[in-house]
C-alpha atoms as a PDB file:
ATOM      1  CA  UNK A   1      -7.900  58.662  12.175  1.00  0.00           C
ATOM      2  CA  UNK A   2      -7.928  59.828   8.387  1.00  0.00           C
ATOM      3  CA  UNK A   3      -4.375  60.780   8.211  1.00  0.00           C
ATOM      4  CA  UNK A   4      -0.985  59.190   9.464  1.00  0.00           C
ATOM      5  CA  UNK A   5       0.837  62.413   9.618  1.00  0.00           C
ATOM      6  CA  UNK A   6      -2.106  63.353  12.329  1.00  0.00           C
ATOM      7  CA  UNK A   7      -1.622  60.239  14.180  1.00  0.00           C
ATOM      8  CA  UNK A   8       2.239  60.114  13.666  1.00  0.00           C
ATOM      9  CA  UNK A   9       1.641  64.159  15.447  1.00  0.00           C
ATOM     10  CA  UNK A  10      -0.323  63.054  17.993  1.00  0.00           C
ATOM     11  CA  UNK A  11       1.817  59.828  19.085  1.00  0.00           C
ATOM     12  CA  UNK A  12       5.017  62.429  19.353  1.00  0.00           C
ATOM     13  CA  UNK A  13       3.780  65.440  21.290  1.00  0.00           C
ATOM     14  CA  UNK A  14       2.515  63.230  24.191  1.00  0.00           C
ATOM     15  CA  UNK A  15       5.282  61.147  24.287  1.00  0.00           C
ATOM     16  CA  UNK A  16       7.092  64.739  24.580  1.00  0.00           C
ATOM     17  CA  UNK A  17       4.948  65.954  27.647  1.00  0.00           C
ATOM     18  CA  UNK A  18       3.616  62.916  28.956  1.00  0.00           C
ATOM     19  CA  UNK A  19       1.286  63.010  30.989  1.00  0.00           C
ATOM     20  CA  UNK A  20      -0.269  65.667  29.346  1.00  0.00           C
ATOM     21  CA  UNK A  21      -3.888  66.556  29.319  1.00  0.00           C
ATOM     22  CA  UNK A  22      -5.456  67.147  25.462  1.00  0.00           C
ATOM     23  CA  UNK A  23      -6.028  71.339  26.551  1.00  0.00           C
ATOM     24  CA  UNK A  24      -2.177  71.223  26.693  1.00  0.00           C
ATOM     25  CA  UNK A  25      -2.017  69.511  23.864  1.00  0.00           C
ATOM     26  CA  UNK A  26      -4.163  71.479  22.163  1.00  0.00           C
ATOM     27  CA  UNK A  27      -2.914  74.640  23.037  1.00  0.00           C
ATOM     28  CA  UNK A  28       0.946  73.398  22.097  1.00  0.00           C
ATOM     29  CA  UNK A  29      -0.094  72.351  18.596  1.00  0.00           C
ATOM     30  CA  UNK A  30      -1.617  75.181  17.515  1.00  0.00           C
ATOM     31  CA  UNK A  31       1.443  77.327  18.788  1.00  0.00           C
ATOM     32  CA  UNK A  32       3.329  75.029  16.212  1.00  0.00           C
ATOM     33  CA  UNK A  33       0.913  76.430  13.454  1.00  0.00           C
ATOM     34  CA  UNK A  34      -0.210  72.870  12.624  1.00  0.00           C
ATOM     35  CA  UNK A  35      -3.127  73.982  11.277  1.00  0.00           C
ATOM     36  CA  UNK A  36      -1.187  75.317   8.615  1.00  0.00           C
ATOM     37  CA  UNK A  37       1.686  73.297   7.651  1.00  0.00           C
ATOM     38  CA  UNK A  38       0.220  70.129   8.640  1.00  0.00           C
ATOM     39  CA  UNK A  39      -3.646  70.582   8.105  1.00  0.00           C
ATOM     40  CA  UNK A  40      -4.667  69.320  11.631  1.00  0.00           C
ATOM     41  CA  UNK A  41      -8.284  70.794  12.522  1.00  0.00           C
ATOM     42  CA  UNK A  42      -8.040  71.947  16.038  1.00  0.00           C
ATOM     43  CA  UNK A  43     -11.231  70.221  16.661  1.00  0.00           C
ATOM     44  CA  UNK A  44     -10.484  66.955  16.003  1.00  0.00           C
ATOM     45  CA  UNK A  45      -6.910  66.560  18.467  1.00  0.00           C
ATOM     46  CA  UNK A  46      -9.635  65.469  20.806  1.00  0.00           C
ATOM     47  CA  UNK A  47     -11.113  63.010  19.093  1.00  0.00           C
ATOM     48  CA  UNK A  48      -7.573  61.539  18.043  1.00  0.00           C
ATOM     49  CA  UNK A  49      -6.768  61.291  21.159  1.00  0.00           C
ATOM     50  CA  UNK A  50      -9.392  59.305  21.862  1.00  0.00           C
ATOM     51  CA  UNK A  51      -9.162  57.462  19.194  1.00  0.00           C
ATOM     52  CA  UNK A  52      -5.330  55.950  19.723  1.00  0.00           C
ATOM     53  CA  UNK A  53      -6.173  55.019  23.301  1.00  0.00           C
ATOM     54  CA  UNK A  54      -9.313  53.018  22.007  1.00  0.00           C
ATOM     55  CA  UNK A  55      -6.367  51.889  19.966  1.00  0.00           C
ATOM     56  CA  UNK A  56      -4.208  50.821  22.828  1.00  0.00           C
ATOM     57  CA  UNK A  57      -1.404  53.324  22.098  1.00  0.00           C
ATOM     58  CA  UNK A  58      -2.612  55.788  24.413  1.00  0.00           C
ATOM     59  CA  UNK A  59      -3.319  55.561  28.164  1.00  0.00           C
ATOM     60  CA  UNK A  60      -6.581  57.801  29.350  1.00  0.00           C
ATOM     61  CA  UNK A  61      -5.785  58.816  33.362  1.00  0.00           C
ATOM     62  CA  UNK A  62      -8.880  60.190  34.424  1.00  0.00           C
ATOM     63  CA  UNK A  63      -7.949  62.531  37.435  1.00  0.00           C
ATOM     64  CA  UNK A  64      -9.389  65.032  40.230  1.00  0.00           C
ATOM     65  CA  UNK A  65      -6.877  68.062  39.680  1.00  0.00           C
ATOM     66  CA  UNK A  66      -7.942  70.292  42.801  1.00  0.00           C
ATOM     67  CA  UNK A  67     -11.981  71.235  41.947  1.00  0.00           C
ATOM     68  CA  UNK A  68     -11.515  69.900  38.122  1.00  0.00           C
ATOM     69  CA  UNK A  69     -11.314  66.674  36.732  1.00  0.00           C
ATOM     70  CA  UNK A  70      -9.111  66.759  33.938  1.00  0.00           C
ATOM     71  CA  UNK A  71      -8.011  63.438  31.507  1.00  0.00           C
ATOM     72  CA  UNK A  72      -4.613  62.861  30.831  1.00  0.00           C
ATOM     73  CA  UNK A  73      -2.781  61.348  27.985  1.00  0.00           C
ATOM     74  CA  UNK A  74       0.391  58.880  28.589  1.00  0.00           C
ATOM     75  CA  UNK A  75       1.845  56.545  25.821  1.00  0.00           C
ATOM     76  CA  UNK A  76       1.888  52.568  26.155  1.00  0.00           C
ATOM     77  CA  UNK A  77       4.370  50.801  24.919  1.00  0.00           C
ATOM     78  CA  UNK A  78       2.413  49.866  21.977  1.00  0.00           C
ATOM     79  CA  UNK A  79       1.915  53.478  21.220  1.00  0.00           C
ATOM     80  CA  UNK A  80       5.418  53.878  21.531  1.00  0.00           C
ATOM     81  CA  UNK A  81       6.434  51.117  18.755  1.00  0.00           C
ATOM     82  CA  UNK A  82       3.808  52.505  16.644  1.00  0.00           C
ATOM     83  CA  UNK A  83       5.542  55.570  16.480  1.00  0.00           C
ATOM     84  CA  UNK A  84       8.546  54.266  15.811  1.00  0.00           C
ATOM     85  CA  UNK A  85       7.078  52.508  12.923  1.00  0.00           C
ATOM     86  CA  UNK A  86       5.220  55.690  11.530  1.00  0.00           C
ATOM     87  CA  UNK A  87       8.016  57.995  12.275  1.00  0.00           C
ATOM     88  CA  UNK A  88      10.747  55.417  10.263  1.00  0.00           C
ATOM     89  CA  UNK A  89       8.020  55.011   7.476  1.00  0.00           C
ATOM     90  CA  UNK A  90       7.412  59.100   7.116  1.00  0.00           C
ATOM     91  CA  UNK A  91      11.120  59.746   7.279  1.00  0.00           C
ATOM     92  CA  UNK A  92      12.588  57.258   5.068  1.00  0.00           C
ATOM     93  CA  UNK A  93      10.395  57.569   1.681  1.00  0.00           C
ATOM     94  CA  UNK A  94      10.801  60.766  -0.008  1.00  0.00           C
ATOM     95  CA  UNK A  95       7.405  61.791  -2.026  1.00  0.00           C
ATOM     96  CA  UNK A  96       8.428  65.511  -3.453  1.00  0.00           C
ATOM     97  CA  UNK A  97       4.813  66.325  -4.381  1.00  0.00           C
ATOM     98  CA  UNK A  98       3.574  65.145  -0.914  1.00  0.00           C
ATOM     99  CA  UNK A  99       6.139  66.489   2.115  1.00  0.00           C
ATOM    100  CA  UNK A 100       4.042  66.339   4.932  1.00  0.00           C
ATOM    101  CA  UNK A 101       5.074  62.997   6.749  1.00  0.00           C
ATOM    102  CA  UNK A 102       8.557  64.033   6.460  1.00  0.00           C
ATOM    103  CA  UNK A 103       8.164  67.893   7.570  1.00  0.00           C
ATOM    104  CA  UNK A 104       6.226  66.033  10.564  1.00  0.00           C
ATOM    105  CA  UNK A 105       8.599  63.808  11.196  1.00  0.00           C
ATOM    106  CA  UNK A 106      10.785  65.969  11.203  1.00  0.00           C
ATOM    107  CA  UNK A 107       9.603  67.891  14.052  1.00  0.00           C
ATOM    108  CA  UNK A 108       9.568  64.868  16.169  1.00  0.00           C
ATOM    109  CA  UNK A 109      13.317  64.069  15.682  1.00  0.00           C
ATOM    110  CA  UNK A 110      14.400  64.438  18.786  1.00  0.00           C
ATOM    111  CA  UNK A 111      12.381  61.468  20.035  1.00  0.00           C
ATOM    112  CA  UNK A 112      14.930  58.818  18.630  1.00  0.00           C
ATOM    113  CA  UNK A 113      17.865  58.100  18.743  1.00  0.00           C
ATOM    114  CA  UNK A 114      20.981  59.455  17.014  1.00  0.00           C
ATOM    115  CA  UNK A 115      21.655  55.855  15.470  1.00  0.00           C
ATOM    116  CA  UNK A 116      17.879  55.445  14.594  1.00  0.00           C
ATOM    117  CA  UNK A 117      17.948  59.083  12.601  1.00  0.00           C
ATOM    118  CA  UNK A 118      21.100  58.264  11.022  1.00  0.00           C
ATOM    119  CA  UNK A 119      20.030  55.450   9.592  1.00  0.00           C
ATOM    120  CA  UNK A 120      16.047  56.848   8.599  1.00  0.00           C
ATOM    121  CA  UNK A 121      18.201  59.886   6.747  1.00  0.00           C
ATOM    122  CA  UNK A 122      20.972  57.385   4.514  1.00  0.00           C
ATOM    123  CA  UNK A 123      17.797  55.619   3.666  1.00  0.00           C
ATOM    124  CA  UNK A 124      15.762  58.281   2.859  1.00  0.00           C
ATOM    125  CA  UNK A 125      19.160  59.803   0.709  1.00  0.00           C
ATOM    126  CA  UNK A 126      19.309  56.529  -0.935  1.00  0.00           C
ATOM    127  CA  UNK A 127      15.406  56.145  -1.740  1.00  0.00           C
ATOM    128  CA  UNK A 128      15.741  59.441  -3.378  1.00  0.00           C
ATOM    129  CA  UNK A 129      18.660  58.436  -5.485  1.00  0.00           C
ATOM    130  CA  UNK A 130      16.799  55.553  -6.736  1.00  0.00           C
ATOM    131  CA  UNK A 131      13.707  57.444  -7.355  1.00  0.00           C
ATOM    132  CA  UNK A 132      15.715  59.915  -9.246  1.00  0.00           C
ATOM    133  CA  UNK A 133      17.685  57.830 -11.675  1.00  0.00           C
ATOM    134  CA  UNK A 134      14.276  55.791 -12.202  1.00  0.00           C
ATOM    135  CA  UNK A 135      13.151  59.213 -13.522  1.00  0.00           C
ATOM    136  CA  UNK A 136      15.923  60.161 -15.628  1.00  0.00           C
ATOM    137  CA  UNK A 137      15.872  56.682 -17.122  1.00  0.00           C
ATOM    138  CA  UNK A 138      12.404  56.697 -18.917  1.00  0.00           C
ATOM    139  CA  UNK A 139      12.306  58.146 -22.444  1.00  0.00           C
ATOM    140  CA  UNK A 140       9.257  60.417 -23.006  1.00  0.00           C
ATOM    141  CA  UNK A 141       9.031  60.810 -27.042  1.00  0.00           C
ATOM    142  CA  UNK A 142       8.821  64.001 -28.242  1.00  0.00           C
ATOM    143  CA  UNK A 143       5.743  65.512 -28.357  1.00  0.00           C
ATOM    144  CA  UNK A 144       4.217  63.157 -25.636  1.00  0.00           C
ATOM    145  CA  UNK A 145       4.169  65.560 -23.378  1.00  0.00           C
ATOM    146  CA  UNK A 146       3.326  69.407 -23.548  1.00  0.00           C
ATOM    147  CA  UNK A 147       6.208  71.762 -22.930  1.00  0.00           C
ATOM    148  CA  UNK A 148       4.668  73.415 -19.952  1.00  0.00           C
ATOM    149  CA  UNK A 149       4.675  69.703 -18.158  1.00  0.00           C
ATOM    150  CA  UNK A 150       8.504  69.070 -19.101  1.00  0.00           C
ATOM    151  CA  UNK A 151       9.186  72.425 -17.388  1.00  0.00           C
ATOM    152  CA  UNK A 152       6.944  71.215 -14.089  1.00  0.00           C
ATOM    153  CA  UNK A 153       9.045  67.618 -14.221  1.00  0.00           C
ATOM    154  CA  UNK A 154      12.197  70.001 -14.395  1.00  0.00           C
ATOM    155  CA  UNK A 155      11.031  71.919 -10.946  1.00  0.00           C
ATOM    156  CA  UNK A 156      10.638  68.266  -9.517  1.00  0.00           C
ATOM    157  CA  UNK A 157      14.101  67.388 -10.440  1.00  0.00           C
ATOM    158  CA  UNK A 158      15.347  70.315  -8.669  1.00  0.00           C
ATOM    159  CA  UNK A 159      13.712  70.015  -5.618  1.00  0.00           C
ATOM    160  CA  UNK A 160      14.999  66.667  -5.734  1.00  0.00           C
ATOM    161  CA  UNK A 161      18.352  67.883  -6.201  1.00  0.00           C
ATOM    162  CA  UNK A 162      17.972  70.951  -3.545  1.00  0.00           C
ATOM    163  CA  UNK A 163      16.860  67.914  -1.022  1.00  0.00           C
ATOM    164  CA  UNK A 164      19.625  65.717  -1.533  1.00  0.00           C
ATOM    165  CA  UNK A 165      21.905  68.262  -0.970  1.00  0.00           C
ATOM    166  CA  UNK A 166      20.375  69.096   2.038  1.00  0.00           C
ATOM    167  CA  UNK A 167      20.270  65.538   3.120  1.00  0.00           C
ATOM    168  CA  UNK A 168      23.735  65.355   2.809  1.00  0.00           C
ATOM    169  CA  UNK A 169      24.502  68.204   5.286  1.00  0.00           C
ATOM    170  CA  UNK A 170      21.765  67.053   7.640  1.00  0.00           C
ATOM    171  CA  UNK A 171      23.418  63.785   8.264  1.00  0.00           C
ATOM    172  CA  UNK A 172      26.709  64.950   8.530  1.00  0.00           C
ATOM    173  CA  UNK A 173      25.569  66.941  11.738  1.00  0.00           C
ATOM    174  CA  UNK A 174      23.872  63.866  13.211  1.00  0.00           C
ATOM    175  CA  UNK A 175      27.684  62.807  12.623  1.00  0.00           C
ATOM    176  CA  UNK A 176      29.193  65.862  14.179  1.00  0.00           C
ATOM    177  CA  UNK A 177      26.918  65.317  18.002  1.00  0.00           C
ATOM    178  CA  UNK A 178      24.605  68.160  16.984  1.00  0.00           C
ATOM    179  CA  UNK A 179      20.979  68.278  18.387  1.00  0.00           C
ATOM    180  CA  UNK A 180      19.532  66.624  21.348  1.00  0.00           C
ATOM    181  CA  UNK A 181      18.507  63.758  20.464  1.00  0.00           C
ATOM    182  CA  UNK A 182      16.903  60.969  22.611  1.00  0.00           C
ATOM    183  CA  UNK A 183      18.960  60.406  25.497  1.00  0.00           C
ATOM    184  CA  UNK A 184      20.840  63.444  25.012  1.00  0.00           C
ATOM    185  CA  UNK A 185      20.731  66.417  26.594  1.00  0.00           C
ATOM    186  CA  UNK A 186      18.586  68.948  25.382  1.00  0.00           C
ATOM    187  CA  UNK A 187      19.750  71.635  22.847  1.00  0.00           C
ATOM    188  CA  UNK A 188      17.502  74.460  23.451  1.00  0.00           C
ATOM    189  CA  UNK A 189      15.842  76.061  25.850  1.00  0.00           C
ATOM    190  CA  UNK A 190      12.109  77.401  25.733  1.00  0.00           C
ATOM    191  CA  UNK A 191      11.922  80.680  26.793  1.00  0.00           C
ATOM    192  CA  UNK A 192      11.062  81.774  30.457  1.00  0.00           C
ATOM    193  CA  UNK A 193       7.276  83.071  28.968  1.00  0.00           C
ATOM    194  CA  UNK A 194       6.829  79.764  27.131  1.00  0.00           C
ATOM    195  CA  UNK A 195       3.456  77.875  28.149  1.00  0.00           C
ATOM    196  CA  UNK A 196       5.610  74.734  28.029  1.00  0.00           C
ATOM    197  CA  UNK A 197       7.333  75.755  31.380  1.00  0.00           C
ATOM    198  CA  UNK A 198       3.805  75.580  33.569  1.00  0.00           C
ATOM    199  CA  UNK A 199       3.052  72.243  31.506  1.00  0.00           C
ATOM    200  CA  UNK A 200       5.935  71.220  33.192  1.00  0.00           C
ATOM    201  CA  UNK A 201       5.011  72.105  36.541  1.00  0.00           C
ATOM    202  CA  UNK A 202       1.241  70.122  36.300  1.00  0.00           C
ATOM    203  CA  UNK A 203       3.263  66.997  34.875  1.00  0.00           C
ATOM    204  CA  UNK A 204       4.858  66.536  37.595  1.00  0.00           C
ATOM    205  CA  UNK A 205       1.640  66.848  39.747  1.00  0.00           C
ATOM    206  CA  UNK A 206       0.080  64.166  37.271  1.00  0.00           C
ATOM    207  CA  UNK A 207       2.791  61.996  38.056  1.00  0.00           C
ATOM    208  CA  UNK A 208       1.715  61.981  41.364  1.00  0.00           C
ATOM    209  CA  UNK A 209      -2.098  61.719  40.689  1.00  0.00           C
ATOM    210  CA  UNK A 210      -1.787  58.934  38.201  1.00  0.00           C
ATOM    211  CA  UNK A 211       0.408  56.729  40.991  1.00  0.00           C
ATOM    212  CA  UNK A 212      -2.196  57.267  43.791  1.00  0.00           C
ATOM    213  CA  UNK A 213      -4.684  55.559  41.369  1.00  0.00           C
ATOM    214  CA  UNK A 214      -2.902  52.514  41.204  1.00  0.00           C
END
């Protein structure tokens, strides 16, 4: 797979509805816009799928659902550290010119734990710190740069500064208990039209598929 963030995306939704078959997957994606904010192609969640559980992080259940056979998706525990790993990695360095690991993770936060995001966001705060002063400390003599480039690196700064600030309040509600996080219960509730509900439903009858097989 070409991108992390993809991978990272792919790891985290069916460790969210495991088992899940890659039509639900598919369909739940796209209602998160991802191929807008987070450049997936529809047409390749397939092949990624396929591709992580060549990898081993993935477990491919293939099952007779009534008259259809249908493949589901469950993660291994190797699939589950790897997410761990990309999920720490995509949290806890800032890139302002590149947010897309971070936005994704992100969206996944609810799949670790309260310490584990505490501890991704001070490091992430610090890491941006650093990065920060590292800027502010080099000397760029006058006239090495145009103008209209020391007004772009002034734009940087400030989203640098508008994140930290951000940062700062974000952690302090991991403090305060707020969002379900893993292990917790859940915060929100889809609503009663929400597609998730019937993927509900059919994981439960995969459940029972998947342990006839064995």
């Amino acid at each position: 797979m070409a991108a992390t963030e993809t991978r990272l995306l792919l790891l985290g939704t069916v460790m969210l509805f495991e088992p899940v078959n890659g039509y639900q997957l598919r369909r739940e994606l796209l209602s998160w816009q991802v191929e807008d904010w987070a450049h997936v192609n529809p047409g390749s969640i397939y092949s990624g799928l396929a591709t992580l559980a060549k990898q081993g992080n993935l477990d491919r259940h293939d099952l007779v659902d009534g008259s259809r056979e249908v493949a589901v998706y469950t993660s291994t525990p190797l699939g589950r550290r790897e997410f761990e790993k990309l999920w720490r990695e995509a949290v806890e360095r800032p890139d302002l010119l590149s947010p897309l690991p971070f936005h994704t993770g992100m969206a996944l936060m609810p799949l670790m734990s309260r310490t584990a995001v505490r501890e991704a966001l001070q490091t992430r705060l610090a890491n941006l710190d650093a990065t920060t002063r590292d800027q502010l400390a080099r000397e760029v003599p006058a006239g090495a740069v145009p103008p209209h480039v020391l007004a772009l690196a002034d734009l940087w700064m400030g989203m640098g500064q508008t994140e930290r600030e951000w940062l700062v309040t974000l952690i302090a509600r991991v403090d305060r208990g707020d969002f379900g996080l893993r292990g917790e219960p859940a915060d929100w509730q889809a609503p009663a039209d929400d597609p998730g509900w019937q993927m509900a439903t059919d994981r439960q009858r995969y459940v029972e598929l998947i342990a006839r097989q064995r």
